[in-house]
Protein backbone atom coordinates (compact mmCIF):
# COMPACT_ATOMS: atom_id res chain seq x y z
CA UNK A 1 0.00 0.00 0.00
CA UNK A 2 1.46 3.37 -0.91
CA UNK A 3 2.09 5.80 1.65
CA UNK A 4 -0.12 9.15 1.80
CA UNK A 5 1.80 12.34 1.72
CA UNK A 6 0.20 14.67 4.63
CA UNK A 7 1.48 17.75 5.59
CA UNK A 8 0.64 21.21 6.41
CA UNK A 9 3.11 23.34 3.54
CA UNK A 10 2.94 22.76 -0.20
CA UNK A 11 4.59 23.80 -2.88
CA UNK A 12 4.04 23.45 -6.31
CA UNK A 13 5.33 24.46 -10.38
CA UNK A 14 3.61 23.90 -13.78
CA UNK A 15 3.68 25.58 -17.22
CA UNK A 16 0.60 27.98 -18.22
CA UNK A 17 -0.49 25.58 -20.91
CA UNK A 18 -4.04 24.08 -20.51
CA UNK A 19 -3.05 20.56 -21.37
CA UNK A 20 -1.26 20.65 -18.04
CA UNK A 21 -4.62 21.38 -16.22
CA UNK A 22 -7.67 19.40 -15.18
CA UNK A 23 -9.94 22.27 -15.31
CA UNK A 24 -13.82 23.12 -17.43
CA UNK A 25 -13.12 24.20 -21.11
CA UNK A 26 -13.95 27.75 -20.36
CA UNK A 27 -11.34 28.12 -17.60
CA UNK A 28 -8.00 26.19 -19.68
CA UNK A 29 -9.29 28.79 -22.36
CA UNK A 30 -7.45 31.71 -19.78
CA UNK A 31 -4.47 29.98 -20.60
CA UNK A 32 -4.75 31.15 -24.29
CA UNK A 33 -3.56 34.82 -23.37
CA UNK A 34 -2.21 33.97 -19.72
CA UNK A 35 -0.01 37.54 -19.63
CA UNK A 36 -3.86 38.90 -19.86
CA UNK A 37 -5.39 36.50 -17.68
CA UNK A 38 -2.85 35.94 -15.18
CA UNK A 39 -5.17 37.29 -12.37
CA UNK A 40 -7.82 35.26 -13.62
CA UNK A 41 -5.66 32.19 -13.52
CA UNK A 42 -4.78 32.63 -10.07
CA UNK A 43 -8.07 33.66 -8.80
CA UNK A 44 -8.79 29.55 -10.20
CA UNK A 45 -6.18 28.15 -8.23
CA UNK A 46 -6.86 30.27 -4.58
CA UNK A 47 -10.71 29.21 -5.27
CA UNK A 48 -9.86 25.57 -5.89
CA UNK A 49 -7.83 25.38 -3.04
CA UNK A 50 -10.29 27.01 -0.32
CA UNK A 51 -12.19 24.03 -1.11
CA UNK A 52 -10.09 21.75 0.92
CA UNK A 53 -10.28 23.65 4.13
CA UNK A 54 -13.48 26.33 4.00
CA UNK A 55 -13.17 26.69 7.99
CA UNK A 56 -9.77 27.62 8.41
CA UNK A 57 -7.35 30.35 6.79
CA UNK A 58 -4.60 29.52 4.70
CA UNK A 59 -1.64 30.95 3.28
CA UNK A 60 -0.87 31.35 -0.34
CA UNK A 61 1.94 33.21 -2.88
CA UNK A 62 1.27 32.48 -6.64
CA UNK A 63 3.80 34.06 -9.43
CA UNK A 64 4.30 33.33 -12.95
CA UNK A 65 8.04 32.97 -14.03
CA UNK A 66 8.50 34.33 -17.06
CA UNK A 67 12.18 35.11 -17.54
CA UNK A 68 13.94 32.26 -15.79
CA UNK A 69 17.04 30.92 -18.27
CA UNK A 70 18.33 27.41 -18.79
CA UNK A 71 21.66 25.57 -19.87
CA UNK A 72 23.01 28.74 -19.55
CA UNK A 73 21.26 30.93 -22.67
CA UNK A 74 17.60 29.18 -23.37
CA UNK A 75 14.24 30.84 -22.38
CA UNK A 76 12.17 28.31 -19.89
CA UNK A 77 8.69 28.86 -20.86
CA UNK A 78 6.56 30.61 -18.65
CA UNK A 79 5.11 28.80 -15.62
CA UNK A 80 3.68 29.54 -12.25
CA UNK A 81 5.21 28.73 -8.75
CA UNK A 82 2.99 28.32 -5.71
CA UNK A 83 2.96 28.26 -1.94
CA UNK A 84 0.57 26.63 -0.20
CA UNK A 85 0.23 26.44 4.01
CA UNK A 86 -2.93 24.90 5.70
CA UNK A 87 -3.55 25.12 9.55
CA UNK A 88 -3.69 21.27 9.75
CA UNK A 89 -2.02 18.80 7.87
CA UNK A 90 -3.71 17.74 4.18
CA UNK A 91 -2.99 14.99 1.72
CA UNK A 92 -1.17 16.15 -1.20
CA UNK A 93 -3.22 13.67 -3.31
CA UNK A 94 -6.47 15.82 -2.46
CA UNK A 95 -4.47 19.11 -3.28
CA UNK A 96 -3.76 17.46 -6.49
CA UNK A 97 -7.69 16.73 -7.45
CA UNK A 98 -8.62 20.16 -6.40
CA UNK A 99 -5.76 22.02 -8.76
CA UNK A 100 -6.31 19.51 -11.36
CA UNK A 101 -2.59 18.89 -11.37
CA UNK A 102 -1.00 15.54 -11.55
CA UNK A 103 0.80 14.88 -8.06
CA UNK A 104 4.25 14.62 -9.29
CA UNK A 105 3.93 18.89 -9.64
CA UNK A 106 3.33 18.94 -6.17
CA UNK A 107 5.61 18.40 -2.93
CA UNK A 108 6.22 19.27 0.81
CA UNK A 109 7.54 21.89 1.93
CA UNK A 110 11.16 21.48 3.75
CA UNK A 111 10.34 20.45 7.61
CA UNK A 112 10.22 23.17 9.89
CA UNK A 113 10.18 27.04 9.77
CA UNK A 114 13.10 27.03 7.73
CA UNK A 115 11.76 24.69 4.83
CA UNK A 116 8.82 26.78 5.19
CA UNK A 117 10.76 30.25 4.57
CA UNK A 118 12.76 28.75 1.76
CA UNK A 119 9.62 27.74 -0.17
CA UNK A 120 8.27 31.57 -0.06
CA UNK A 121 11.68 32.65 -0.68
CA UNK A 122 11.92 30.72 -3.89
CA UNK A 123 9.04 32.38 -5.39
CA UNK A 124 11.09 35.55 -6.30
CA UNK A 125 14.76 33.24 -6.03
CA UNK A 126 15.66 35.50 -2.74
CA UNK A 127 18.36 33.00 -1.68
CA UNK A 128 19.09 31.87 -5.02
CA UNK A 129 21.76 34.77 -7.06
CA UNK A 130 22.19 33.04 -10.14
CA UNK A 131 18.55 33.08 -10.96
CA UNK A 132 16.27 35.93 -12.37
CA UNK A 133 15.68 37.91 -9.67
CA UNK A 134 12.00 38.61 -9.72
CA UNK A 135 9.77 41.57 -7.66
CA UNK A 136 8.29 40.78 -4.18
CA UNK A 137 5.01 42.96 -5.65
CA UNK A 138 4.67 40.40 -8.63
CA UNK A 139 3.61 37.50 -5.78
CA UNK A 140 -0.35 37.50 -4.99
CA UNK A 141 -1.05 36.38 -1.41
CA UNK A 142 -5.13 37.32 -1.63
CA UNK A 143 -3.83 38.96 1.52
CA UNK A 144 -3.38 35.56 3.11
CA UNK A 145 -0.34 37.37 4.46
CA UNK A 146 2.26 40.40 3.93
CA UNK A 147 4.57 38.33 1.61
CA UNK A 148 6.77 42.05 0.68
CA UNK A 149 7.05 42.31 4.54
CA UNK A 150 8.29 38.46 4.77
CA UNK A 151 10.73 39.76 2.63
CA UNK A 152 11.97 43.12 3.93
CA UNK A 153 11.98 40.88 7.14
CA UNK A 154 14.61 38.01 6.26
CA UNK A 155 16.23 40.45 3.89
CA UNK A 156 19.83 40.93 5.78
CA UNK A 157 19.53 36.47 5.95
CA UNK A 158 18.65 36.20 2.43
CA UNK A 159 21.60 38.50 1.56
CA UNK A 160 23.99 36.17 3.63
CA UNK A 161 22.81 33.24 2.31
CA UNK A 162 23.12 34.50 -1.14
CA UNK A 163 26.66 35.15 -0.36
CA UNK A 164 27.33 31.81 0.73
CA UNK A 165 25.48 30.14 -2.72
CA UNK A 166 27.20 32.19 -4.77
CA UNK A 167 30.35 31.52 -3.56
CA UNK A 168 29.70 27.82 -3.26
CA UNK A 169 28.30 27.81 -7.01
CA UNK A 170 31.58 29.94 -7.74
CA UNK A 171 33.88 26.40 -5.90
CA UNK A 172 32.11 24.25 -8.67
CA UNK A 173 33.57 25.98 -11.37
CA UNK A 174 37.16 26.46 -10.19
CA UNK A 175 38.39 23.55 -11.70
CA UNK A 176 37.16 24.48 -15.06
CA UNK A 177 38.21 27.85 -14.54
CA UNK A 178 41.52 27.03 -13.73
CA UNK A 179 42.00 24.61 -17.09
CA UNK A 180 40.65 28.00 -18.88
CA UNK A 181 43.61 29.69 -17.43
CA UNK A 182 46.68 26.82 -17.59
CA UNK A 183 45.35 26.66 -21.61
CA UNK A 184 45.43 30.35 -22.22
CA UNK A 185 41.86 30.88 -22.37
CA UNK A 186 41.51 33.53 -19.40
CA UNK A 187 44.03 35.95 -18.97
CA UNK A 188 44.20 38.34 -15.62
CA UNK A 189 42.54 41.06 -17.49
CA UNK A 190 39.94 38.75 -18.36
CA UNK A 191 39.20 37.34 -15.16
CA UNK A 192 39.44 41.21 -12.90
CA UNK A 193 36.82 42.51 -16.00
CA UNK A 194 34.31 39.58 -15.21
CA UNK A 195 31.82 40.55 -12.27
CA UNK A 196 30.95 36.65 -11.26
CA UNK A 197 35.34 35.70 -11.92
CA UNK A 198 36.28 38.55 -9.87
CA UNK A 199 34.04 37.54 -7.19
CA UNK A 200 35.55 33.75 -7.44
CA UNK A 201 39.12 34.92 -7.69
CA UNK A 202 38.63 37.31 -4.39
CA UNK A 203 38.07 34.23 -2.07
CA UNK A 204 40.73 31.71 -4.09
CA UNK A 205 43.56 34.70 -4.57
CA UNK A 206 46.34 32.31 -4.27
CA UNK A 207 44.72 29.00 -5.96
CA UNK A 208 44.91 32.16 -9.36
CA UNK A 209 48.20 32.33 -8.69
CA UNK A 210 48.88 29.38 -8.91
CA UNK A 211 46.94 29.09 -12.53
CA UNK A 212 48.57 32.18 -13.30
CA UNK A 213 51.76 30.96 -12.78
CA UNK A 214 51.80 27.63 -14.36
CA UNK A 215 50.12 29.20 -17.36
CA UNK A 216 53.13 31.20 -17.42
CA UNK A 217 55.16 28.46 -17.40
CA UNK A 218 53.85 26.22 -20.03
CA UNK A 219 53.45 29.54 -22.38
CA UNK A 220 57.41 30.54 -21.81
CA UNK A 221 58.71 27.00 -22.47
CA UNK A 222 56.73 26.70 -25.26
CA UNK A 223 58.19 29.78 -26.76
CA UNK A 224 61.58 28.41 -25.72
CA UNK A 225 60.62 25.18 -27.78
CA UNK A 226 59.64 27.24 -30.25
CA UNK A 227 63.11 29.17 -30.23
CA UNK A 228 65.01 26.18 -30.19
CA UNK A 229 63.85 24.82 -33.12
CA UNK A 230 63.93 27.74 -35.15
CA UNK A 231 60.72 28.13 -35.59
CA UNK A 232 62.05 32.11 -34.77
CA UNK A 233 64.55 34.62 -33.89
CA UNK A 234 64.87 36.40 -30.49
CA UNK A 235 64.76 40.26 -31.39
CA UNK A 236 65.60 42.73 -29.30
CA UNK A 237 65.18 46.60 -30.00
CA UNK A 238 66.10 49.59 -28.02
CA UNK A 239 63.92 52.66 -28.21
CA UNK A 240 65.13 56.43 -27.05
CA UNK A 241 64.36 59.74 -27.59
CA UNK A 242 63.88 62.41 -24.25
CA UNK A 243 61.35 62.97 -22.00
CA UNK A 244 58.08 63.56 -23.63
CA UNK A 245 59.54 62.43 -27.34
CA UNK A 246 56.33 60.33 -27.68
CA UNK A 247 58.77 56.49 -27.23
CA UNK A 248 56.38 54.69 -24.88
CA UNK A 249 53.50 55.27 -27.21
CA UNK A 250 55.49 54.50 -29.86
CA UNK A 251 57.09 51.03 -28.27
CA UNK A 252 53.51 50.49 -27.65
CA UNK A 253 51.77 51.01 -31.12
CA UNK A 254 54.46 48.56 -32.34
CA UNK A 255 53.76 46.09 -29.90
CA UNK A 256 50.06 45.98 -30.61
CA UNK A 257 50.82 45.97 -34.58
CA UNK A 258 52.57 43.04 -34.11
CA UNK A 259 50.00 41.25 -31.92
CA UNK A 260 47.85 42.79 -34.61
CA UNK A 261 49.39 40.89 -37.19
CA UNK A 262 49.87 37.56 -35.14
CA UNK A 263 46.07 37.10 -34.83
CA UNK A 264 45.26 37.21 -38.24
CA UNK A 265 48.06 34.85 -38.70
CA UNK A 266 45.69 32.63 -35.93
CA UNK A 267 47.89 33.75 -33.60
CA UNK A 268 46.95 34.84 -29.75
CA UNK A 269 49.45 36.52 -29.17
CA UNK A 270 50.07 39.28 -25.54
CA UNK A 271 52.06 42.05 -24.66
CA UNK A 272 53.96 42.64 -21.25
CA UNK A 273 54.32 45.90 -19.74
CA UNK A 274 57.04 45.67 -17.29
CA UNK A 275 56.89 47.11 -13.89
CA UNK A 276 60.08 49.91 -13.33
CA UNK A 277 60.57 48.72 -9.58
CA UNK A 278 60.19 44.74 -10.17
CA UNK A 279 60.15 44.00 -13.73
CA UNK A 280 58.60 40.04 -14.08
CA UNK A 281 56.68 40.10 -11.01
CA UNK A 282 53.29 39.76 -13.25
CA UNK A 283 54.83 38.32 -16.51
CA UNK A 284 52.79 35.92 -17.37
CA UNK A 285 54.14 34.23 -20.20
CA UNK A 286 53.55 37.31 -22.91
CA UNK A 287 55.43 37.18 -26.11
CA UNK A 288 55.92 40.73 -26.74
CA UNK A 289 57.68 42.35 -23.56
CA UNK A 290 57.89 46.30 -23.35
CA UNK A 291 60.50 47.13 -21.04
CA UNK A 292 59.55 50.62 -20.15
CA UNK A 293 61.89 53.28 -18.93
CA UNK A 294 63.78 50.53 -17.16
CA UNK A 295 67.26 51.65 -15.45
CA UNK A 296 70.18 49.78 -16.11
CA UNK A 297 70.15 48.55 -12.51
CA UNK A 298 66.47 47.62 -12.75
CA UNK A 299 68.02 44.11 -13.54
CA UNK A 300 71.09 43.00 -12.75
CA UNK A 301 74.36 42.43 -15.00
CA UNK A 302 73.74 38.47 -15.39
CA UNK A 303 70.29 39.22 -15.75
CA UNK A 304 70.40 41.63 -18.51
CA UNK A 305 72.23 38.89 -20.43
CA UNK A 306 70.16 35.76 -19.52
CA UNK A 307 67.46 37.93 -20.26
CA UNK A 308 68.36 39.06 -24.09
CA UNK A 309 70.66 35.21 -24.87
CA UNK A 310 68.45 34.00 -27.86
CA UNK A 311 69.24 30.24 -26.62
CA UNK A 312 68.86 31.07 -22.51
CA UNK A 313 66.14 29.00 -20.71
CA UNK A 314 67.73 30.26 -17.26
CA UNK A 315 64.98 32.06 -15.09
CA UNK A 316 64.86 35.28 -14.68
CA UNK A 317 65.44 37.26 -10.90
CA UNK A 318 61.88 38.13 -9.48
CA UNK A 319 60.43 39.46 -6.12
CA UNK A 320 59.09 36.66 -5.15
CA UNK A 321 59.79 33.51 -7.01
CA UNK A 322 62.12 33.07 -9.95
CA UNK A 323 60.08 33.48 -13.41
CA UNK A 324 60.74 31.71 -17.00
CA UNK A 325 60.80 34.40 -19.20
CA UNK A 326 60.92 33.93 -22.60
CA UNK A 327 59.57 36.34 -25.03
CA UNK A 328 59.80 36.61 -29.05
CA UNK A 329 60.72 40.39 -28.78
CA UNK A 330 61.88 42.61 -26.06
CA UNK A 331 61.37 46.42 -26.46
CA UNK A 332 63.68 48.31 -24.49
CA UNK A 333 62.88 52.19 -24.12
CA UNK A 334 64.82 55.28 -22.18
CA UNK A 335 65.96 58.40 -22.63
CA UNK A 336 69.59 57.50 -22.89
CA UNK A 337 70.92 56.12 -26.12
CA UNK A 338 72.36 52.34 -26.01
CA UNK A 339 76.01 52.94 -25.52
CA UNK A 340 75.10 55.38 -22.50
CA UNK A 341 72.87 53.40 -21.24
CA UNK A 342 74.77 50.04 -20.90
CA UNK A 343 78.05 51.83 -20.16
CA UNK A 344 76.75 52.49 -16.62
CA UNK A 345 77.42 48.77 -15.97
CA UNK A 346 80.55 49.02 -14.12
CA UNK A 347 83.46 46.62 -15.00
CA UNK A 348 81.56 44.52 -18.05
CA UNK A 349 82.44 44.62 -21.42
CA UNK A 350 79.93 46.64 -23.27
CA UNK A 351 79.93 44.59 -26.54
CA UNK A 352 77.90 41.33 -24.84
CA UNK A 353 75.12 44.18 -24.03
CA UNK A 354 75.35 45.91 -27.44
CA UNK A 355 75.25 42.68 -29.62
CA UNK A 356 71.83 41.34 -28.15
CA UNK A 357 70.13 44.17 -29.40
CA UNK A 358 69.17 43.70 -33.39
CA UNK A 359 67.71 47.12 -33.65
CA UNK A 360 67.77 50.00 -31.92
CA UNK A 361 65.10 52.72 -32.94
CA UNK A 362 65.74 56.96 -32.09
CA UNK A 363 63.10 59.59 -31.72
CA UNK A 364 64.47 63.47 -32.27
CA UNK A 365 63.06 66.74 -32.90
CA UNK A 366 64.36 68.26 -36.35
CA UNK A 367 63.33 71.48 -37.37
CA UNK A 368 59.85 71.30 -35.24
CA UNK A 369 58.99 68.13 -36.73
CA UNK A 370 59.29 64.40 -35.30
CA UNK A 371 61.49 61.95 -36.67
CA UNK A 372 62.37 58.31 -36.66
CA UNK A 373 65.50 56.55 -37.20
CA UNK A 374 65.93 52.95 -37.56
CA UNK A 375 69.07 50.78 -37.40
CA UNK A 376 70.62 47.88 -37.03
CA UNK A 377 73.54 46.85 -34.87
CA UNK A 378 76.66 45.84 -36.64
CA UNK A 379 79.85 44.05 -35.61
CA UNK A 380 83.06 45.86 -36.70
CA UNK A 381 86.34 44.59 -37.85
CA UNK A 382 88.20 47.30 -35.96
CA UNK A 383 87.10 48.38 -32.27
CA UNK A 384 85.24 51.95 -32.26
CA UNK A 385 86.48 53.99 -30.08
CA UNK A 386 84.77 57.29 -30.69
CA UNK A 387 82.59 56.99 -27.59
CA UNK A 388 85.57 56.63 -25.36
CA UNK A 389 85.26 53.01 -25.27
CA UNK A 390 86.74 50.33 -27.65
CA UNK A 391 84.20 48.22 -28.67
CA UNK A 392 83.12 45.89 -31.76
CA UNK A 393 79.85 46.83 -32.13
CA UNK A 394 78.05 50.15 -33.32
CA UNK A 395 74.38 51.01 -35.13
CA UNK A 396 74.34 51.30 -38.56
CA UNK A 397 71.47 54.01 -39.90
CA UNK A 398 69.29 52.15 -42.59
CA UNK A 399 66.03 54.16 -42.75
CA UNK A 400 64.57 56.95 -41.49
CA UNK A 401 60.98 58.51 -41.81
CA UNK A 402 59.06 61.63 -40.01
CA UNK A 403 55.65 59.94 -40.72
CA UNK A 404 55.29 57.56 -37.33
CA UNK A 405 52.66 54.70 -39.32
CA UNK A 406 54.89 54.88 -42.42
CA UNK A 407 57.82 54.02 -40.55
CA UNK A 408 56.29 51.55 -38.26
CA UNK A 409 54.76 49.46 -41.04
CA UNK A 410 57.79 49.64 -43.13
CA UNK A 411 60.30 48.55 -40.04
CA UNK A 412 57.48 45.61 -39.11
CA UNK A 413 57.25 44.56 -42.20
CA UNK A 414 61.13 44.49 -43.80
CA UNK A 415 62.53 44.01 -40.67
CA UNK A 416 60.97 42.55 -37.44
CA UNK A 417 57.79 40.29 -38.74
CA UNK A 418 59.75 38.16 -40.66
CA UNK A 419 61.95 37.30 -37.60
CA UNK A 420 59.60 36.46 -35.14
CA UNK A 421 56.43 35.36 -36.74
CA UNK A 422 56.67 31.32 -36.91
CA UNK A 423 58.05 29.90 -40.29
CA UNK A 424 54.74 28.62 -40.87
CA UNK A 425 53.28 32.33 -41.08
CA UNK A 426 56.25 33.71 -42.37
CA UNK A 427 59.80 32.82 -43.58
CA UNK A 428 62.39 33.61 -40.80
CA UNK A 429 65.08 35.60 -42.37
CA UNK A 430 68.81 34.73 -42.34
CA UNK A 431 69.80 38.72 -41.46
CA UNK A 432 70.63 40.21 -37.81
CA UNK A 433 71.79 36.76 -35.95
């Protein structure tokens, strides 16, 4: 024999389609236009159950859900949620009859006050903040009771517990999340712009950096690979100009050209702007790495070199952990020409700073206009020692231009693309070891 269900709290869901409903032919014809007979429709169902108890009160919150979203983009069609308390327990077999709903669309209530509070809660998803949040004024009690005063009531616990379901809905995703992350997917940027990841990486800060850092990983070895097999050249390029001469923007604009020009090769391709204080303390594994107004002591001697050694994999000196980093071009920008600049490094030989650099780009002011110079470093038979220095290496001028996007696209195009763009996208050229 089957057990009865009795209790005192119901609760109950169907769709507003008459097929669903044991009612008279006139009454399944409200759910024709149910938007315009929604009052109608829920007039029915309080009438049908006052039936089942005529001598006692009862409680009851009736709203349609019309905007409720499943597998993650897909309209649920509309249907109405109820709540139903009686003084004294009923049999939810008798509720059925009188709704004219088949039982299975009917259950208990959770035991208790609680079960009871989360049942009228649902009705507008109060404790539940990844669902449509609907309006406490869109519930009709019949004045049964003061459902926008149960609210305003349990508010501050609804709040809390919405906290605590968002964040334990936010746990179920971290693995994916992190997988998104380790393959590249999610960068930082991506994950601080997102309102529901930035909530999710606030309580698991150091389980992201951890992702963060083993992404970084796998993308610098896999640039190494990619190094070590030819597949490019490491190119290096010093930018100067004084303060003001427009060479950040400029280092910049080429950085994003060639990132630019990597994704329509199918290419996802980053760019790093270094920090002056602690350079690789967020490198995350970018392939285009701005080195902006760095000093010469912002790294130090064996750094510099490890750092610019086109067959290296030695990591790099960070704050607080030693970093791979392995980029396919390094942009280098200060106010001080090359020579000055690396001559500042006391007792080393200048030349094993000069001849890492392939390139080294000038800004200057000529008669009120802008220009750019572009060249290329050169080994010499006989040491230079105009400078004060002997060394083997000097710049070589081999174009010039006053028009900033002509001379980018010319310089990208003759002289950096084909060097670090895969062989596969474009032929790596022979020139500038």
């Amino acid at each position: 024999m089957t057990k009865r269900t009795r209790t005192t709290t119901f609760i109950f869901e169907q769709q507003l389609q008459s097929d669903y409903w044991d009612w008279s032919d006139d009454k399944k014809a409200l759910f024709d236009d149910w938007e315009v007979n929604k009052q109608a429709i829920f007039q029915e169902i309080y009438d049908r159950v006052k039936t089942i108890d005529e001598e006692n009160p009862i409680k009851i919150g009736l709203i349609v859900h019309d905007k409720d979203i499943s597998f993650g983009s897909r309209l649920v069609k509309p249907h109405v949620h109820g709540y139903i308390e009686f003084k004294t327990k009923r049999d939810l077999n008798v509720l059925a009859l009188s709704l004219g709903l088949l039982p299975q669309y009917i259950e208990p209530s959770g035991k208790g006050r609680y079960g009871k509070i989360n049942s009228k809660a649902y009705l507008i998803h109060a404790k539940s903040p990844d669902k449509y949040q609907y309006e406490a004024s869109e519930v009709e009690t019949f004045d049964t009771f003061d459902y926008e005063q149960f609210i305003a009531e349990n508010t501050e616990d609804f709040a809390k517990q919405s906290a605590t379901r968002k964040r334990e809905k936010s746990d179920e995703n971290l693995d994916m999340i992190f997988q998104k992350i380790i393959s590249g997917e999610l960068t930082e940027d991506d994950v601080l712009d997102d309102e529901e990841l930035k909530f999710l990486w606030a309580n698991n800060q150091s389980k992201f950096e951890e992702a963060f850092h083993a992404q970084a990983v796998f993308s610098a070895r896999e640039t190494m690979r990619s190094l070590q097999n030819g597949e490019f050249k490491l190119t290096a390029i010093f930018v100067h100009g004084r303060a003001e001469s427009g060479k950040t923007t400029f280092a910049k604009q080429i950085g994003n050209d060639i990132i630019h020009v990597a994704k329509e090769e199918g290419f996802d391709w980053r760019m790093y702007d270094s920090d002056l204080s602690n350079p690789f303390d967020a490198y995350r594994g970018e392939e285009v790495i701005l080195l902006n107004d760095l000093r010469y002591d912002s790294l130090k001697p064996a750094d510099w070199l490890k750092l610019l050694d086109p067959l290296n994999n030695s990591r790099m000196s960070a704050r607080y952990r030693n970093r791979l980093v392995a980029g396919r071009i390094f942009i280098l920008t200060n106010t001080e020409g090359i020579f000055d600049f690396f001559r500042q490094i006391k007792h080393e030989n200048i030349d094993q700073y000069l001849r890492r650099f392939n390139y080294v780009l000038e800004i200057f002011e000529k008669a009120g206009e802008r220009e750019y110079v572009f060249s290329e470093t050169i080994k010499l038979s006989v040491p230079n020692t105009e400078k004060g220095i002997a060394t083997y290496f000097d710049t070589k001028e081999i174009y010039r231009k006053s028009c900033k996007d002509e001379f980018i696209q010319y310089i990208l195009e003759n002289y950096i693309l084909p060097r670090i763009l895969p062989k596969k996208a474009k032929d790596v050229t022979n020139a500038n070891d």
